[in-house]
C-alpha atoms as a PDB file:
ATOM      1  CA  UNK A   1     -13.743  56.219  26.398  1.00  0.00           C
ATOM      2  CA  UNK A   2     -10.796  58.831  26.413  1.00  0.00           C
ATOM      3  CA  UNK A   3     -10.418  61.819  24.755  1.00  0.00           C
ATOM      4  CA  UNK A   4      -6.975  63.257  23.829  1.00  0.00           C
ATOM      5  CA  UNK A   5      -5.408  66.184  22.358  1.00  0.00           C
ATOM      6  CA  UNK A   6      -3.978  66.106  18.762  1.00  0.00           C
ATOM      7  CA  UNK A   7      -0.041  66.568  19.857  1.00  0.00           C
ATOM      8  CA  UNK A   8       3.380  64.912  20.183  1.00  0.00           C
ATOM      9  CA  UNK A   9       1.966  62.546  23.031  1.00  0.00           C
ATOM     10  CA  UNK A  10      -1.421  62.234  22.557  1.00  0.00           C
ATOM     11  CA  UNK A  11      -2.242  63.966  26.185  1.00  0.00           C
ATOM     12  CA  UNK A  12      -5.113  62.755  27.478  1.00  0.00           C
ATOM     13  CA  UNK A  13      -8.080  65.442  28.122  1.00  0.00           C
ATOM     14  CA  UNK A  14     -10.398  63.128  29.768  1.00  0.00           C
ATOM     15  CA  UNK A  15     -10.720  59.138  30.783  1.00  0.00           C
ATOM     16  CA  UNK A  16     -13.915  57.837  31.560  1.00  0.00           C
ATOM     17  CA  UNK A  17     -14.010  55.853  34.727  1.00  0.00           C
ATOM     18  CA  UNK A  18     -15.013  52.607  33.123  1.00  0.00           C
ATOM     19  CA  UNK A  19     -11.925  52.447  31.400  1.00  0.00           C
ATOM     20  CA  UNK A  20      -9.510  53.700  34.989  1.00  0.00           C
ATOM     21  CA  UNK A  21     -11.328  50.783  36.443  1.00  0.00           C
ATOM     22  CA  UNK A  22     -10.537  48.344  33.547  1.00  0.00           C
ATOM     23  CA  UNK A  23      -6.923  49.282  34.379  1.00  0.00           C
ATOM     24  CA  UNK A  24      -7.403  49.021  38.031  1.00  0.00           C
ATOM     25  CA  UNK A  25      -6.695  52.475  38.577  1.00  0.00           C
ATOM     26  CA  UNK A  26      -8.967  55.704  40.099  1.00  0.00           C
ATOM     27  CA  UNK A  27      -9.199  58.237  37.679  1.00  0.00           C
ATOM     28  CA  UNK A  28      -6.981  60.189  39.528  1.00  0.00           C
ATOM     29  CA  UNK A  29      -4.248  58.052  39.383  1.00  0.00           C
ATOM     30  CA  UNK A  30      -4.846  57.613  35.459  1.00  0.00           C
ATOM     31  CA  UNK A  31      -4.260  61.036  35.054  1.00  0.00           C
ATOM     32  CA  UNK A  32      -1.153  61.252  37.343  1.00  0.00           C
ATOM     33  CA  UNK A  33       0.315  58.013  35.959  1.00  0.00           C
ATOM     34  CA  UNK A  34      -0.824  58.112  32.378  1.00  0.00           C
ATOM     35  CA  UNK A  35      -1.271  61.711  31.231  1.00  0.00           C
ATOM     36  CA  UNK A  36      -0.956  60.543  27.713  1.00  0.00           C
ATOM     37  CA  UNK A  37      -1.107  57.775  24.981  1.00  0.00           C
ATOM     38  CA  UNK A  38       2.573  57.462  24.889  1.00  0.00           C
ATOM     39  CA  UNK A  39       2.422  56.702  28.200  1.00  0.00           C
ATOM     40  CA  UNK A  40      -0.032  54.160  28.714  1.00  0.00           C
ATOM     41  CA  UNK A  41       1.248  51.216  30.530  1.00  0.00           C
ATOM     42  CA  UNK A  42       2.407  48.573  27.523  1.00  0.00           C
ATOM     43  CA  UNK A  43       3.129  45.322  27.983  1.00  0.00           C
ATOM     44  CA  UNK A  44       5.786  44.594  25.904  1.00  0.00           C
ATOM     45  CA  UNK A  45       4.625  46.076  22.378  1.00  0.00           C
ATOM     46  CA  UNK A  46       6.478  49.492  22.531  1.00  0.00           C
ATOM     47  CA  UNK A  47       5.320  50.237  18.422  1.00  0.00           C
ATOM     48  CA  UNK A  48       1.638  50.684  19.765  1.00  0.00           C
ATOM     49  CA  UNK A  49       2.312  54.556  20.157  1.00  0.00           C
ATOM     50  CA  UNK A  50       3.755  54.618  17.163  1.00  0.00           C
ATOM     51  CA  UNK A  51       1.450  52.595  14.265  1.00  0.00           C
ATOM     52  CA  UNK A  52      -1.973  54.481  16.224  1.00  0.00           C
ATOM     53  CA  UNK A  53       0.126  58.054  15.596  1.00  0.00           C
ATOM     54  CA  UNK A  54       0.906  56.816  11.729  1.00  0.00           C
ATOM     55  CA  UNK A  55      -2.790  55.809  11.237  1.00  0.00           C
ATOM     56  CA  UNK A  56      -4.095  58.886  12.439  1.00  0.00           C
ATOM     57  CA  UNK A  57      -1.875  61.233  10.093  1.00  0.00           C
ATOM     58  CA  UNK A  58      -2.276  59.410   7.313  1.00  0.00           C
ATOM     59  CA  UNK A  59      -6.369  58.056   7.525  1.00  0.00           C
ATOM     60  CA  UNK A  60      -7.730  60.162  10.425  1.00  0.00           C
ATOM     61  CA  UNK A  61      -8.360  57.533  12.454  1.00  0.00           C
ATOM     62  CA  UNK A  62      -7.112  54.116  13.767  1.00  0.00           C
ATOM     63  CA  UNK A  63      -7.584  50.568  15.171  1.00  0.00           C
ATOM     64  CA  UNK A  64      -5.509  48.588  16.814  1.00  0.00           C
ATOM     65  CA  UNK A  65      -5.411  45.382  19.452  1.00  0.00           C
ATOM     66  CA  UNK A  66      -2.280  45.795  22.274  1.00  0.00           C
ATOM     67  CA  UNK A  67      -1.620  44.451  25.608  1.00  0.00           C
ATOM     68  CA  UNK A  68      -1.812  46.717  28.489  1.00  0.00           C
ATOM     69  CA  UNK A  69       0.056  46.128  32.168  1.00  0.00           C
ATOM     70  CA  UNK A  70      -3.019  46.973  35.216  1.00  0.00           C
ATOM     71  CA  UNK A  71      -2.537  47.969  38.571  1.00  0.00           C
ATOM     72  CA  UNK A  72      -2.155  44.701  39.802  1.00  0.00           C
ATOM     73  CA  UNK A  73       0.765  43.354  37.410  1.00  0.00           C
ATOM     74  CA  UNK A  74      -2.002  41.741  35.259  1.00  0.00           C
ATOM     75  CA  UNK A  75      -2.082  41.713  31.438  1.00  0.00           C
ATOM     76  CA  UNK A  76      -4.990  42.943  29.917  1.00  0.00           C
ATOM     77  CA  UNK A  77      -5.687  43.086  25.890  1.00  0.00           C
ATOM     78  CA  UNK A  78      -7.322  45.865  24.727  1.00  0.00           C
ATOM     79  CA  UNK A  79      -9.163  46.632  21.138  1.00  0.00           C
ATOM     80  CA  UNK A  80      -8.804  50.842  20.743  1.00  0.00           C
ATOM     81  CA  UNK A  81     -10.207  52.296  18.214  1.00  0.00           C
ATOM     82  CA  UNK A  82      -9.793  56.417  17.528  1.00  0.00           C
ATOM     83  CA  UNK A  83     -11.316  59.188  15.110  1.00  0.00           C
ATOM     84  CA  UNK A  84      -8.980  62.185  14.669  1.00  0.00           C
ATOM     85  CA  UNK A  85     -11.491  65.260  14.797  1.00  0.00           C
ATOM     86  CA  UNK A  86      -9.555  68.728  14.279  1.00  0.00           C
ATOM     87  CA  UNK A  87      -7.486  68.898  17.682  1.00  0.00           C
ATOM     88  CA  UNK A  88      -9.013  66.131  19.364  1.00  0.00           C
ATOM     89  CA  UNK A  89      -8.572  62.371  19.171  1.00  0.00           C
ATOM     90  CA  UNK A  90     -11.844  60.138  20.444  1.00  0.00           C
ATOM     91  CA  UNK A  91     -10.765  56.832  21.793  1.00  0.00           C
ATOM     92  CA  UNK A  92     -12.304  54.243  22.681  1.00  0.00           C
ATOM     93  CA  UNK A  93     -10.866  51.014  24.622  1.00  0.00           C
ATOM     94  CA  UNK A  94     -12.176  47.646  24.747  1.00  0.00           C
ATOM     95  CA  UNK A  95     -11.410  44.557  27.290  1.00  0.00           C
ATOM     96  CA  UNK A  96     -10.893  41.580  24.678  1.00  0.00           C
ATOM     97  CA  UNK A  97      -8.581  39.035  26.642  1.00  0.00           C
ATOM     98  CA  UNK A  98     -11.467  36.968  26.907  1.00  0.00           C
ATOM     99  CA  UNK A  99     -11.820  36.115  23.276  1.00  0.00           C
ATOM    100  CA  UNK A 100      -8.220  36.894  22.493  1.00  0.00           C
ATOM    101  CA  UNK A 101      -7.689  33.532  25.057  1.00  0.00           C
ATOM    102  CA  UNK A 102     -10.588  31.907  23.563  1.00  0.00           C
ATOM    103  CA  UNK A 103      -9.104  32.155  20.625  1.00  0.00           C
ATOM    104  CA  UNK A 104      -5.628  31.596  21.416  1.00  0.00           C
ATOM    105  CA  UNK A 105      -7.322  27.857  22.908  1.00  0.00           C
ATOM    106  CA  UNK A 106      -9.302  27.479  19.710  1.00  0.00           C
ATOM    107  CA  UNK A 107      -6.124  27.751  17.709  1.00  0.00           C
ATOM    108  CA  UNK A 108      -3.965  24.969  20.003  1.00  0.00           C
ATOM    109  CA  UNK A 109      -7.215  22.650  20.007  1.00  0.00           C
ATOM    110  CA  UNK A 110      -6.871  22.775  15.788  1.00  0.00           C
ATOM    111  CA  UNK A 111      -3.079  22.177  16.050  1.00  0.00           C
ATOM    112  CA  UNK A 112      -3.397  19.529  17.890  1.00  0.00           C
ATOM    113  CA  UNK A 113      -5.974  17.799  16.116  1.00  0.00           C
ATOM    114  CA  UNK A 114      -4.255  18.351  13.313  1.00  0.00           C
ATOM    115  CA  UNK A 115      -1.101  16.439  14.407  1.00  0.00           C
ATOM    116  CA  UNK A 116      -3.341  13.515  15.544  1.00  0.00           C
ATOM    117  CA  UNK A 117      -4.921  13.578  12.087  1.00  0.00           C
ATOM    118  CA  UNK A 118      -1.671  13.809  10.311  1.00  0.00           C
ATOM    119  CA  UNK A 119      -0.689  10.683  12.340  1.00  0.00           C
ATOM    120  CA  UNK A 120      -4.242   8.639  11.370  1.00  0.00           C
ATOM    121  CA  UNK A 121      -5.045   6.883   8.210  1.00  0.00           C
ATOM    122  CA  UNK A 122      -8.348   8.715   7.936  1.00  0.00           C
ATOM    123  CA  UNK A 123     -11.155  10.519   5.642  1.00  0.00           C
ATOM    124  CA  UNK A 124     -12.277  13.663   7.548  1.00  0.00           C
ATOM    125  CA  UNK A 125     -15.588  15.179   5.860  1.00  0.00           C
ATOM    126  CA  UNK A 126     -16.716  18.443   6.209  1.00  0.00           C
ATOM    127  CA  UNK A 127     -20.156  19.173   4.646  1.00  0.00           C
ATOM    128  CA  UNK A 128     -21.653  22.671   4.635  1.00  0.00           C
ATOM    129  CA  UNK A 129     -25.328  21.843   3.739  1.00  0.00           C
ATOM    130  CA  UNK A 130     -26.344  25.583   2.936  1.00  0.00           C
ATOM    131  CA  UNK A 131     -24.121  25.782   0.157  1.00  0.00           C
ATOM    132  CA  UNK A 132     -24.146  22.131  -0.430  1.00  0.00           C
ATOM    133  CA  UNK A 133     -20.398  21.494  -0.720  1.00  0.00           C
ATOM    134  CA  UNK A 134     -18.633  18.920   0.700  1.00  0.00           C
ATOM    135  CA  UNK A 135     -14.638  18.464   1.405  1.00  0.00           C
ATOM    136  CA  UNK A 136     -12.815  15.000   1.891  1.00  0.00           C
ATOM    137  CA  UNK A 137      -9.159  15.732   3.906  1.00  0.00           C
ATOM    138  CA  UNK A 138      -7.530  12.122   3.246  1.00  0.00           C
ATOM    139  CA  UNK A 139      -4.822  10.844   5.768  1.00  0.00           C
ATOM    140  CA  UNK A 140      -2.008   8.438   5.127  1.00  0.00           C
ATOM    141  CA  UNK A 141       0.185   8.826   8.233  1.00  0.00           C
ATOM    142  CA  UNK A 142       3.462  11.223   8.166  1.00  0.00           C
ATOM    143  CA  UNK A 143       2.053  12.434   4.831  1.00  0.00           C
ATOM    144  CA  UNK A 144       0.435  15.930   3.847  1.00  0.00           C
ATOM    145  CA  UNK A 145      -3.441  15.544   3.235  1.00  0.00           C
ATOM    146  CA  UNK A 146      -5.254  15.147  -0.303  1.00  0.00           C
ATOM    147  CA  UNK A 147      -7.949  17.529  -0.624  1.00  0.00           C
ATOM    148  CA  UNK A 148     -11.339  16.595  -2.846  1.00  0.00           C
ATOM    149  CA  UNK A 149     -14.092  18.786  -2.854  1.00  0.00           C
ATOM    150  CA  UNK A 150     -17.727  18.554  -4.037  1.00  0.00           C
ATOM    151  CA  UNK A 151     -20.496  20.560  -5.152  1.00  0.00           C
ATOM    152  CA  UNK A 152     -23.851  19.758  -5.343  1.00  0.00           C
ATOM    153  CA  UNK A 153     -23.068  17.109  -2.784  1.00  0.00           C
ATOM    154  CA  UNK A 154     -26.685  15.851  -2.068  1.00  0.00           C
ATOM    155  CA  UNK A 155     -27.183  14.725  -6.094  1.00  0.00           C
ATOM    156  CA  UNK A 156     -23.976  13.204  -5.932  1.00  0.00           C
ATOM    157  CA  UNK A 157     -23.904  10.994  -2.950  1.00  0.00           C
ATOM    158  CA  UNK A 158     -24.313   7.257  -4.342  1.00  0.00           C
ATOM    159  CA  UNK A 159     -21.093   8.018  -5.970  1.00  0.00           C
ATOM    160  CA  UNK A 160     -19.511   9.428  -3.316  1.00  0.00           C
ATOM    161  CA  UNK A 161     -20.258   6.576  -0.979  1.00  0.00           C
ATOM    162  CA  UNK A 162     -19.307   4.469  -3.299  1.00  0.00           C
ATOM    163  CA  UNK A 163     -15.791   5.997  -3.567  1.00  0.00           C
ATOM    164  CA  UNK A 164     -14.781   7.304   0.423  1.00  0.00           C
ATOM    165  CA  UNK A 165     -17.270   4.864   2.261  1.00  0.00           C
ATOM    166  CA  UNK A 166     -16.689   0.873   2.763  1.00  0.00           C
ATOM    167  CA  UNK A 167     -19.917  -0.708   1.433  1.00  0.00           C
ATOM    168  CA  UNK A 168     -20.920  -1.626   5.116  1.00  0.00           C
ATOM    169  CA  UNK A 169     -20.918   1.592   6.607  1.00  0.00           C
ATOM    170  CA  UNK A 170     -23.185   3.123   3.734  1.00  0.00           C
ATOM    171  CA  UNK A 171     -26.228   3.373   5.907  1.00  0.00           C
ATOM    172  CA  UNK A 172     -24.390   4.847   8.580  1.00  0.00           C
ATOM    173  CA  UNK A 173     -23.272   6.909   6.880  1.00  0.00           C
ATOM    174  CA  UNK A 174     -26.770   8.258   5.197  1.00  0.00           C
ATOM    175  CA  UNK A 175     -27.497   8.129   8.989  1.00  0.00           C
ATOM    176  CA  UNK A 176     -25.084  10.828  10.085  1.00  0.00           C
ATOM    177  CA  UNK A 177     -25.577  12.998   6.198  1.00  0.00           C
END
């Protein structure tokens, strides 16, 4: 939590110590080393400053994920979020690296199983049984999918195993649906 005056820099008035120690930093030294917005320690976005001060003239408030350098050299992303309220601008900063990464991860793990996909001669299903819809990806090496989707999947099985699934693997199939 921070609190900072509505001016050129965005001074800070007050940083809790939660967020100094996020940073690595006493809150001494936070108010020594960053005595404003503008001069929190980016790392490597230098627009930050200026898309929160935009938001905040023109809606009141803002929201915005940025990476921040900490005592130690580290990287740390941070989720802000900030209510303009007359000459005072509530902030409040959140550690997110840990599901920024996780995310990051989740997004190489799909590219890459998309490239081995791409590469197969497959049918990938995906069945959502709440809404009952079903989606066939089709796979003929070096070329883009084929998409086919069904509704009301359930009634319409025979025919789709009829179509997608070899005649052997039927009861497997029913098996795994």
């Amino acid at each position: 939590l921070a609190l900072a005056s509505w001016d050129e820099t965005l001074r800070f008035e007050y940083a809790s110590s939660s967020l100094c120690r996020m940073l690595g930093w006493t809150q001494e030294e936070f108010a020594r080393l960053c005595g404003s917005f503008q001069q929190l320690p980016w790392a490597g976005e230098e627009d930050v400053f200026r898309r929160v001060r935009s938001q905040l003239e023109e809606e009141g408030e803002y929201s915005c994920e940025f990476p921040l350098r900490c005592r130690d050299g580290s990287e740390l992303w941070v989720l802000s979020r900030g209510r303009r309220e007359g000459e005072q601008v509530s902030c409040v900063f959140m550690d997110v690296t840990e599901s920024r990464n996780a995310l990051t991860q989740l997004q190489v793990e799909h590219a890459r199983n998309e490239i081995a996909l791409e590469m197969s001669n497959d049918v990938v299903m995906e069945y959502n049984y709440r809404s009952d819809r079903a989606v066939f990806r089709i796979y003929r090496a070096g070329m883009p999918p084929k998409m086919s989707e069904i509704q009301s999947f359930s009634s319409q099985l025979q025919a789709v195993l009829d179509r997608y699934v070899a005649p052997q693997d039927h009861e497997l199939f029913h098996s795994y649906v």
